[in-house]
C-alpha atoms as a PDB file:
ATOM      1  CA  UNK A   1      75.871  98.606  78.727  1.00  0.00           C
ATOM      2  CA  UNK A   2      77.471  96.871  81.355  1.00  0.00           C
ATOM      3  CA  UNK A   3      75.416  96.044  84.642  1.00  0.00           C
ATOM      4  CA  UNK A   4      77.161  95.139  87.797  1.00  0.00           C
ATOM      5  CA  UNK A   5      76.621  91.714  89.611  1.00  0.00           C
ATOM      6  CA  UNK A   6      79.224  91.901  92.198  1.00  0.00           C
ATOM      7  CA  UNK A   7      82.601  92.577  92.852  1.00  0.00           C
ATOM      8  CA  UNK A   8      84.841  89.557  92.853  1.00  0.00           C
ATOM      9  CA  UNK A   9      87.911  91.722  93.421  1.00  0.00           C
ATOM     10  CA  UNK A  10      90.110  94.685  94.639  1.00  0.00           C
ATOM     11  CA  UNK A  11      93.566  95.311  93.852  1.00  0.00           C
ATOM     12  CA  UNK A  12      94.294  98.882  94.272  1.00  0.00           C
ATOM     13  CA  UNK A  13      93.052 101.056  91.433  1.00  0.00           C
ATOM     14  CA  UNK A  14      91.809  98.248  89.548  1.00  0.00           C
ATOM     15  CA  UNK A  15      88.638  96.754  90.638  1.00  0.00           C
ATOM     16  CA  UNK A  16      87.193  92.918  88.974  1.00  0.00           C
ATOM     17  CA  UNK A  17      83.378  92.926  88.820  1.00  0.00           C
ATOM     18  CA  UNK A  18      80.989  90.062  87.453  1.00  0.00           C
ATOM     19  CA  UNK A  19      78.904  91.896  85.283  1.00  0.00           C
ATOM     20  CA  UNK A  20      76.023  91.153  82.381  1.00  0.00           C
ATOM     21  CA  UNK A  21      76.938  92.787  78.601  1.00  0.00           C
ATOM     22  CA  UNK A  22      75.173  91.991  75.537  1.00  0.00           C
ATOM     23  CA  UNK A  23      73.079  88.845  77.645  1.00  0.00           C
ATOM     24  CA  UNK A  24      76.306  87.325  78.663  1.00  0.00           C
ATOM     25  CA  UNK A  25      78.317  87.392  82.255  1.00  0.00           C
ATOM     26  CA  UNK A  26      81.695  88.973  81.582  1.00  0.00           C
ATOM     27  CA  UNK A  27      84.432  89.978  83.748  1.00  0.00           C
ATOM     28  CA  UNK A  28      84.786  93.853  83.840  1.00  0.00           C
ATOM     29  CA  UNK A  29      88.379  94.915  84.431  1.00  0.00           C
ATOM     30  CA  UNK A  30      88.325  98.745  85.828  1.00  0.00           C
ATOM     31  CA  UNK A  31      90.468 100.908  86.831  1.00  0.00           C
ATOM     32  CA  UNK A  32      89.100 103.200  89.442  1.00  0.00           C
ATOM     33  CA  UNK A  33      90.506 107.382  89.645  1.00  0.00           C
ATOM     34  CA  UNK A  34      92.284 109.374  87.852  1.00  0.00           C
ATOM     35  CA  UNK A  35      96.171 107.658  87.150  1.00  0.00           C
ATOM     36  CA  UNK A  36      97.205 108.814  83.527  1.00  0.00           C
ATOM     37  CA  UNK A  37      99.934 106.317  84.300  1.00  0.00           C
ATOM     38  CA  UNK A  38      97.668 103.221  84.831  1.00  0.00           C
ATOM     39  CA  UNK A  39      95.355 104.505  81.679  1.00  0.00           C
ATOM     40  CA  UNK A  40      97.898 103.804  79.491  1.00  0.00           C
ATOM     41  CA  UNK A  41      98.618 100.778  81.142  1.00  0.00           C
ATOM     42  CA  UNK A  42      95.195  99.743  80.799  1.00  0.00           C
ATOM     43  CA  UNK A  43      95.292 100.701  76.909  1.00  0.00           C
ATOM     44  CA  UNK A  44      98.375  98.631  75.945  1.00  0.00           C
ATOM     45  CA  UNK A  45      96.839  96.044  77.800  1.00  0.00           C
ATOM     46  CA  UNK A  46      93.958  96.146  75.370  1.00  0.00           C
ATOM     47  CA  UNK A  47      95.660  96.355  72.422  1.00  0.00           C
ATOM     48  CA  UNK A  48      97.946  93.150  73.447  1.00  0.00           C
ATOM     49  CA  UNK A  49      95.215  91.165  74.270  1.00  0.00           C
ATOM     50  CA  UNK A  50      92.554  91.520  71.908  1.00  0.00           C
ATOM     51  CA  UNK A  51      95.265  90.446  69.068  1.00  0.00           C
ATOM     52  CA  UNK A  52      95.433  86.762  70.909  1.00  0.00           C
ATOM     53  CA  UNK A  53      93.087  84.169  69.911  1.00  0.00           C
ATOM     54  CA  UNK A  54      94.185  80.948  71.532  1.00  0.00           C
ATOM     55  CA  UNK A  55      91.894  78.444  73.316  1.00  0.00           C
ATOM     56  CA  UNK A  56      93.935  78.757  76.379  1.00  0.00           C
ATOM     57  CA  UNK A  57      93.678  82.506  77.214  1.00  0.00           C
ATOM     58  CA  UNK A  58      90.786  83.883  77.936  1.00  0.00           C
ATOM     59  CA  UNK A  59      89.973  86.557  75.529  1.00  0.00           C
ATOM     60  CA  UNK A  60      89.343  90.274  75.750  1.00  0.00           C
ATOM     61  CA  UNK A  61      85.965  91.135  73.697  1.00  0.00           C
ATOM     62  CA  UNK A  62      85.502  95.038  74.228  1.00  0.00           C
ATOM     63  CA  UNK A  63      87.532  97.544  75.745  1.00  0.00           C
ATOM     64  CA  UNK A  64      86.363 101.413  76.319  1.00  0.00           C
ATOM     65  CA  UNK A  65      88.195 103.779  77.968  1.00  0.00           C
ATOM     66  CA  UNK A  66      89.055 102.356  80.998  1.00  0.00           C
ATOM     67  CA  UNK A  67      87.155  99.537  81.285  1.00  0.00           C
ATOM     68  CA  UNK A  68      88.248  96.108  80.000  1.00  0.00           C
ATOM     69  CA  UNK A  69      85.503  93.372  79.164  1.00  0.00           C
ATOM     70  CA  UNK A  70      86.611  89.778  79.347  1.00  0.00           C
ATOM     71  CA  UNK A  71      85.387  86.510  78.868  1.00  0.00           C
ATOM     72  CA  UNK A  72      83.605  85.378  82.056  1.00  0.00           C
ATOM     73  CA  UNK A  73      85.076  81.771  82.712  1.00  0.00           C
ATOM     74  CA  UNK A  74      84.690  80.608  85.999  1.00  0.00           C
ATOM     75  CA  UNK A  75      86.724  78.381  87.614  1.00  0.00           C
ATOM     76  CA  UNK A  76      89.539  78.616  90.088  1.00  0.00           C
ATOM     77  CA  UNK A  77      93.251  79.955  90.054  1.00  0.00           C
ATOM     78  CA  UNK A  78      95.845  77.482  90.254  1.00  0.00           C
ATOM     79  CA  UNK A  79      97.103  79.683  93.401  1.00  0.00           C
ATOM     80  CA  UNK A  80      93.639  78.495  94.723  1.00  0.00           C
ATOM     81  CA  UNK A  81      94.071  75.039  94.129  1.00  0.00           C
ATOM     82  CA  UNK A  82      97.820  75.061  95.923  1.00  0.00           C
ATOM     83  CA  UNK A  83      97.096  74.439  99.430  1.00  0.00           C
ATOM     84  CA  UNK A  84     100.299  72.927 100.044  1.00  0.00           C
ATOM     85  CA  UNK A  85      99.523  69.582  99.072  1.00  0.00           C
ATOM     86  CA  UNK A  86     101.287  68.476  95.530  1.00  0.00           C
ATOM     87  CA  UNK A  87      99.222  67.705  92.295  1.00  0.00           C
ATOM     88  CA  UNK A  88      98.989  63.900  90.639  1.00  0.00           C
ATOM     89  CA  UNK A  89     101.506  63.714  88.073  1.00  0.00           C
ATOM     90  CA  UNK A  90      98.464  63.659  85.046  1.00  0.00           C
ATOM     91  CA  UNK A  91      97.243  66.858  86.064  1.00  0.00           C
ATOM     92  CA  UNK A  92     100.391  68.619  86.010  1.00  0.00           C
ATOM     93  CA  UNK A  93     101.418  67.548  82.848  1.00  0.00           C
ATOM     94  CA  UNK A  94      97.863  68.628  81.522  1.00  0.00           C
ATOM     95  CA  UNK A  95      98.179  71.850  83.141  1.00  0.00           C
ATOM     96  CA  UNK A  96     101.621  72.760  81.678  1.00  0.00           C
ATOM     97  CA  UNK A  97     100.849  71.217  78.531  1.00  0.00           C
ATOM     98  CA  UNK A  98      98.203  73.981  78.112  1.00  0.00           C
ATOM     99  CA  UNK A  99     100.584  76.672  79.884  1.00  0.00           C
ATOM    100  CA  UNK A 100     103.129  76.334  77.271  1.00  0.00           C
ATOM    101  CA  UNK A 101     100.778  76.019  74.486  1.00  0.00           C
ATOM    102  CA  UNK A 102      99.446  79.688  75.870  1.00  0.00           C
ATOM    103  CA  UNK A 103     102.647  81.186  75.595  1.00  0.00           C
ATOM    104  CA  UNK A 104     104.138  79.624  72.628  1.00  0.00           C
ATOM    105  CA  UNK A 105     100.940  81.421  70.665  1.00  0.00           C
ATOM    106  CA  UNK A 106     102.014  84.833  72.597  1.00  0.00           C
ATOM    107  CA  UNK A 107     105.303  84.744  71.937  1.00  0.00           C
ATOM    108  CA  UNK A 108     104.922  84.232  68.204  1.00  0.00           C
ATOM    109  CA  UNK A 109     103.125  87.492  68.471  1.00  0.00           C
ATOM    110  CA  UNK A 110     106.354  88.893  70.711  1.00  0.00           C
ATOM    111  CA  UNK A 111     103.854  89.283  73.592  1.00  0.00           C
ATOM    112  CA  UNK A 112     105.891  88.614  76.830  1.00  0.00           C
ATOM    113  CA  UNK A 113     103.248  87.975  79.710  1.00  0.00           C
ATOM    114  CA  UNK A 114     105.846  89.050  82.465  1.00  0.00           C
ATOM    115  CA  UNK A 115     104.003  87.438  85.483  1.00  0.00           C
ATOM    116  CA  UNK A 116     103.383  84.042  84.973  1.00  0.00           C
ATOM    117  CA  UNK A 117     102.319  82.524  87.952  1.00  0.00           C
ATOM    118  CA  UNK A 118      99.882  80.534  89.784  1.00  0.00           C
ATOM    119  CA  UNK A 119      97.341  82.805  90.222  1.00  0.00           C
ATOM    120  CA  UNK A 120      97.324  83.877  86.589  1.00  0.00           C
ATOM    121  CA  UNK A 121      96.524  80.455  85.536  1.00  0.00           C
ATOM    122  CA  UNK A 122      92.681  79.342  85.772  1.00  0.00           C
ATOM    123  CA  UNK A 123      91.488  76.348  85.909  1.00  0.00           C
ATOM    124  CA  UNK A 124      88.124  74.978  84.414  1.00  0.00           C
ATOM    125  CA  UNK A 125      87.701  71.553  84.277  1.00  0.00           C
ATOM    126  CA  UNK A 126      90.477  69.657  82.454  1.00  0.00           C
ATOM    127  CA  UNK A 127      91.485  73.258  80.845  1.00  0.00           C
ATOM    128  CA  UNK A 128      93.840  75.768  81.802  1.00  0.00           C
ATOM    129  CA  UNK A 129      93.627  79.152  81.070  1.00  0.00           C
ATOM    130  CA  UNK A 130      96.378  82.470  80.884  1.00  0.00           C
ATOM    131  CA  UNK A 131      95.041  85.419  82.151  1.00  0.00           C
ATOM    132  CA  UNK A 132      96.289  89.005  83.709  1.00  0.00           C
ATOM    133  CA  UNK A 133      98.123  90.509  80.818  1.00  0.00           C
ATOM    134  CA  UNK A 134      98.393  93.537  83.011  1.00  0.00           C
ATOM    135  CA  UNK A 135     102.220  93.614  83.263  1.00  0.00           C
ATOM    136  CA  UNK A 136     102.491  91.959  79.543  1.00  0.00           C
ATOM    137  CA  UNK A 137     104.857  93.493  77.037  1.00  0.00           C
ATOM    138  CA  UNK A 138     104.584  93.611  73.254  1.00  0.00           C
ATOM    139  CA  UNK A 139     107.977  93.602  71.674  1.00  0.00           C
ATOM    140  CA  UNK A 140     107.796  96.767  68.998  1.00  0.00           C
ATOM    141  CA  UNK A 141     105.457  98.871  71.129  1.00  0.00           C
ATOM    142  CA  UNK A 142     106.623 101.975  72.623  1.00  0.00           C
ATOM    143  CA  UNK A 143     107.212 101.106  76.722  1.00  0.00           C
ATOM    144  CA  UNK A 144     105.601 102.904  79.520  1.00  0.00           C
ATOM    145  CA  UNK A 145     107.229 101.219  82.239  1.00  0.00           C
ATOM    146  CA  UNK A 146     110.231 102.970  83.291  1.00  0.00           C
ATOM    147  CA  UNK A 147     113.961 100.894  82.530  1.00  0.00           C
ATOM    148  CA  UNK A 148     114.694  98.894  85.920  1.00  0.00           C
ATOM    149  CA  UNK A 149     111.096  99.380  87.333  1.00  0.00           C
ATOM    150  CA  UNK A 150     110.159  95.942  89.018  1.00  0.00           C
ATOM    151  CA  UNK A 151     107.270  94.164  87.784  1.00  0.00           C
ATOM    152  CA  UNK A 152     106.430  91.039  88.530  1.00  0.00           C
ATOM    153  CA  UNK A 153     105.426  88.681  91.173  1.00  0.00           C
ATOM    154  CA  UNK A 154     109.344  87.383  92.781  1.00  0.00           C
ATOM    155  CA  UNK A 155     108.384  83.884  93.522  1.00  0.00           C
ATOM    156  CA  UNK A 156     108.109  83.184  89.865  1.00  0.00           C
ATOM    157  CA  UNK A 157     110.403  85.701  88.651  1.00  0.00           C
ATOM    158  CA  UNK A 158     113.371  85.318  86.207  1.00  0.00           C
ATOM    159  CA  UNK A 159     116.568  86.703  87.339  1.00  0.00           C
ATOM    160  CA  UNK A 160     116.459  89.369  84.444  1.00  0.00           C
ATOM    161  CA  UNK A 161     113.229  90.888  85.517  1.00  0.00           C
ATOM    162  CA  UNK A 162     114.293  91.520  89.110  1.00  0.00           C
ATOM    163  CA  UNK A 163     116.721  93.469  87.192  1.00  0.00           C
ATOM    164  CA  UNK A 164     114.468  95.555  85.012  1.00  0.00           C
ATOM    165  CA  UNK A 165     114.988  93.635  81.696  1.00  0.00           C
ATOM    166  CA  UNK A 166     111.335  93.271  80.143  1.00  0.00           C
ATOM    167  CA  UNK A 167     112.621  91.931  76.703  1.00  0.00           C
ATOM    168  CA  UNK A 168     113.220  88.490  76.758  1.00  0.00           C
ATOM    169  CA  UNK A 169     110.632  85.434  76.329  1.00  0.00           C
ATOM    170  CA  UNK A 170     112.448  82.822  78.062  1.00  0.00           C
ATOM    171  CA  UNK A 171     111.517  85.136  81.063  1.00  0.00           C
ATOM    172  CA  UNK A 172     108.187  83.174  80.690  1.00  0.00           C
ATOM    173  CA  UNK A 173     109.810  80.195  80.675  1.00  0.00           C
ATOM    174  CA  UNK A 174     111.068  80.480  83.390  1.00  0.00           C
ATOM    175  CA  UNK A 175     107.816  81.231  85.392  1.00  0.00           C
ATOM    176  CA  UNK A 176     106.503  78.145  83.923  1.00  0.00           C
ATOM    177  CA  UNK A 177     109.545  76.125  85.431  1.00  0.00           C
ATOM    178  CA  UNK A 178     108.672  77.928  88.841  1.00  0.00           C
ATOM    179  CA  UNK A 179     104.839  76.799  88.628  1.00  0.00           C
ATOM    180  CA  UNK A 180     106.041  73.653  87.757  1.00  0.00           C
ATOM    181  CA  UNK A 181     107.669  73.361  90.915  1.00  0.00           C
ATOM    182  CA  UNK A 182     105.126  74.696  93.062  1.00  0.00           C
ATOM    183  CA  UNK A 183     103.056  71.887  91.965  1.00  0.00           C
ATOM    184  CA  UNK A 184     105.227  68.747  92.584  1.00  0.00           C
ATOM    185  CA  UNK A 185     106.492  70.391  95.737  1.00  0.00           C
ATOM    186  CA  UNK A 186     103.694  72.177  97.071  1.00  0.00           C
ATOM    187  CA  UNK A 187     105.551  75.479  97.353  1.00  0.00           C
ATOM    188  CA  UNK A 188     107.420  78.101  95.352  1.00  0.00           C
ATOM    189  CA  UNK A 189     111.146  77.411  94.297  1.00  0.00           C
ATOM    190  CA  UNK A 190     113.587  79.490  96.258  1.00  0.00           C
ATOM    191  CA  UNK A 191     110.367  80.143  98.565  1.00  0.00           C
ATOM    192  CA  UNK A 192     112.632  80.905 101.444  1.00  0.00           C
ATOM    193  CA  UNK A 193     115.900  82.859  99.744  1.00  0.00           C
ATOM    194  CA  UNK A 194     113.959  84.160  96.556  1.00  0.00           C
ATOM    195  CA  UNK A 195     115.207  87.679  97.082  1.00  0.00           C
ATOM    196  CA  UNK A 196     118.946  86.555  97.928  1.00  0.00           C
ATOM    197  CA  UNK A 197     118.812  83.937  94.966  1.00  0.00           C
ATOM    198  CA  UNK A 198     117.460  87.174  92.598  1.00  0.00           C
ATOM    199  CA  UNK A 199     119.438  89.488  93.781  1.00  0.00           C
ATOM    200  CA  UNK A 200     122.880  86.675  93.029  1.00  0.00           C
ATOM    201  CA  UNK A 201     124.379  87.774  96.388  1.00  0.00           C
ATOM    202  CA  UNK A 202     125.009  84.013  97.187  1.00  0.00           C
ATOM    203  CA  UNK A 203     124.424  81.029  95.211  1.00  0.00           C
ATOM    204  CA  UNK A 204     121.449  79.295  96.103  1.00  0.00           C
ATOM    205  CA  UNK A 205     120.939  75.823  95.391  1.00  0.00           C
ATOM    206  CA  UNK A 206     117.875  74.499  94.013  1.00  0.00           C
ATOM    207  CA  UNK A 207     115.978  72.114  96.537  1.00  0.00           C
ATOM    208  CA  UNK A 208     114.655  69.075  95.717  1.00  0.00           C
ATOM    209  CA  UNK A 209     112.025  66.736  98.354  1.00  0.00           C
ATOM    210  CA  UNK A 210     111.125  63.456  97.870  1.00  0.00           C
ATOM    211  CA  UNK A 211     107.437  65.040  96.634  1.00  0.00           C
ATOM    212  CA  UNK A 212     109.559  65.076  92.864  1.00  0.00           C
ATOM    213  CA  UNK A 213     110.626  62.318  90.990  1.00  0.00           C
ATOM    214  CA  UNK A 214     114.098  62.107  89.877  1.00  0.00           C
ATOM    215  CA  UNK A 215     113.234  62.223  86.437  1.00  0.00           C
ATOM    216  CA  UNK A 216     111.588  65.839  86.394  1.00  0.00           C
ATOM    217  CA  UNK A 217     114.940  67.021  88.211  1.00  0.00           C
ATOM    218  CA  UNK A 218     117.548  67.962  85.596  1.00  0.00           C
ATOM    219  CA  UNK A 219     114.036  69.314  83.840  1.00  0.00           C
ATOM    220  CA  UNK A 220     113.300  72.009  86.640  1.00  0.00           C
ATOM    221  CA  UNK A 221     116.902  72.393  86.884  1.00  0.00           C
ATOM    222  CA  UNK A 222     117.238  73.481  83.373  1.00  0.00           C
ATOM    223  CA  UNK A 223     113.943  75.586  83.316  1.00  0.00           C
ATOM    224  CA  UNK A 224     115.111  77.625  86.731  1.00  0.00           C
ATOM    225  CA  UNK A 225     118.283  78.673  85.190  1.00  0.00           C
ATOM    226  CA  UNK A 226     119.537  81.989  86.426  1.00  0.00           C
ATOM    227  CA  UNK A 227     120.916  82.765  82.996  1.00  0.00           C
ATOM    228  CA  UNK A 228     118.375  82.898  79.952  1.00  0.00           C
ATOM    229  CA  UNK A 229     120.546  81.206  77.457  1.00  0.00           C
ATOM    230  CA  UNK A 230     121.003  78.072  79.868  1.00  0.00           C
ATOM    231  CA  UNK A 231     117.206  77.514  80.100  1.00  0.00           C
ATOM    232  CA  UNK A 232     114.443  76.212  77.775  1.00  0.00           C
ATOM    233  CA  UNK A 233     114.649  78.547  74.162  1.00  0.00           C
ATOM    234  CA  UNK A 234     111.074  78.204  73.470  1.00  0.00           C
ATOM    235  CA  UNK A 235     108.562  77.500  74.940  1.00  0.00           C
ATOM    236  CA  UNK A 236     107.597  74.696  72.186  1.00  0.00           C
ATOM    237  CA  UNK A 237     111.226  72.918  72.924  1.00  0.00           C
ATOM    238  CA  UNK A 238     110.356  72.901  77.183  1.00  0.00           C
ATOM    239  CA  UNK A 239     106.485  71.416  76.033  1.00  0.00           C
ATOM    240  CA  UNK A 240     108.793  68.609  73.986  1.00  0.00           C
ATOM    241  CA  UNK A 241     110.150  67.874  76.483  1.00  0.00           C
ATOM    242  CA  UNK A 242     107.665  67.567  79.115  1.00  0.00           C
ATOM    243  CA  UNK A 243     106.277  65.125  76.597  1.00  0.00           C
ATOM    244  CA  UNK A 244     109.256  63.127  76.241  1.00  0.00           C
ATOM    245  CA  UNK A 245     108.822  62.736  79.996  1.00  0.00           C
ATOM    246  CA  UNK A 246     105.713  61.866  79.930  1.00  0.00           C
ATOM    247  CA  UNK A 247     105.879  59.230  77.367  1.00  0.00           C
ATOM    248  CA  UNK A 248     108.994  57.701  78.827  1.00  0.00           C
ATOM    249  CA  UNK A 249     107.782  55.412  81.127  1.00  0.00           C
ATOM    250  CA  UNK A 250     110.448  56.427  83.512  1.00  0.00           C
ATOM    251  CA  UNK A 251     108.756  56.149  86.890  1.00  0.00           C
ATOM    252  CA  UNK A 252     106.673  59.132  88.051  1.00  0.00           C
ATOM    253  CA  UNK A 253     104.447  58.000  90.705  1.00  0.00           C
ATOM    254  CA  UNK A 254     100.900  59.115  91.317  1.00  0.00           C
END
């Protein structure tokens, strides 16, 4: 039996409430009407999630109907943390560390999370956690998002998914390169020509500030790729080589 605490969020349909199950605060995910549409969304999102066990995504321990039961870890979104003002160099090589390790363990599963961003991504303490599987995709599962619908947040979208494509992992990837940038520069890449840089009607260049050191340039540069096959392959081989960087000694600042 799940008893409210409060609501800690509205998004539509789908209301987040604090609640107590089984002597425990949880996070109830619920979808609110009738939306045969967002039922089955709600479903597949069960079924994805409570197949991942991984220390960075916080996991899904009942589902009924239309009600999802998470893990209640509190903490606060990286969006939350972003106030415009970038992150010391450890943290953000902690944080990623642990992004990457999330979605290496998905996408051995061929989950593809489809909106990683900044506000999926909480933080507790030195960890970092993946959550909001909402718009996540298991390769081999029968879709129920239509071809060329848009999902997604664009800020942190790949290329391919402002297209419609929903198939590829390195679409994560890719979102991790975009909240890589938000942290050493404070704000999203492309934050002022995301929709002409997604759509290809121009090309847009990549912007660099003085806020990133040269040495995580050709890095971003690689992971921001407009074409999939130019960027990081895995998520293990981008993590590599975040740790290269990190080891290097090459100067990094704060």
């Amino acid at each position: 039996m799940l008893a409210l605490v409060r609501v800690i969020g509205n998004n539509g349909p789908i209301r987040l409430e604090l609640s107590r199950w089984n002597g425990r605060l949880v996070v109830a995910k619920r979808l609110r009407g009738l939306s045969p549409e967002l039922a089955r969304r709600v479903h597949q999102e069960a079924r994805i999630v409570s197949g991942l066990r991984h220390p960075n995504i916080i996991p899904l321990l009942a589902w009924h109907e239309e009600t999802l039961i998470y893990d209640y870890s509190p903490g606060m979104d990286l969006g939350q943390l972003l106030d415009g003002t970038p992150f010391r160099r450890q943290r953000i090589f902690g944080i990623m560390d642990q992004l990457l390790l999330a979605l290496e363990a998905i996408h051995a599963r061929a989950v593809i999370h489809h909106d990683v961003k900044p506000g999926n991504i909480i933080i507790r303490g030195e960890r970092a956690l993946l959550t909001d599987f909402g718009f996540a995709k298991q390769l081999g599962l029968r879709g129920i998002t239509a071809e060329h619908e848009l999902m997604g947040t664009p800020a942190y979208m790949a290329p391919e998914q402002f297209q419609g494509r929903r198939d590829d992992p390195r679409s994560d990837l890719y979102g991790a390169g975009a909240v890589l940038y938000h942290m050493l520069e404070g704000e999203p890449p492309y934050s002022k020509d995301v929709i002409r840089f997604l759509l290809r009607e121009e090309n847009v260049p990549l912007r660099f500030s003085e806020a990133t050191p040269a040495a995580f340039v050709p890095l971003l540069e690689r992971a921001l790729q407009p074409e999939a096959a130019a960027r990081f392959q895995t998520a293990a081989e981008f993590r590599a080589e975040l740790l290269r960087l990190r080891l290097s000694g090459e100067k990094l600042s704060a």
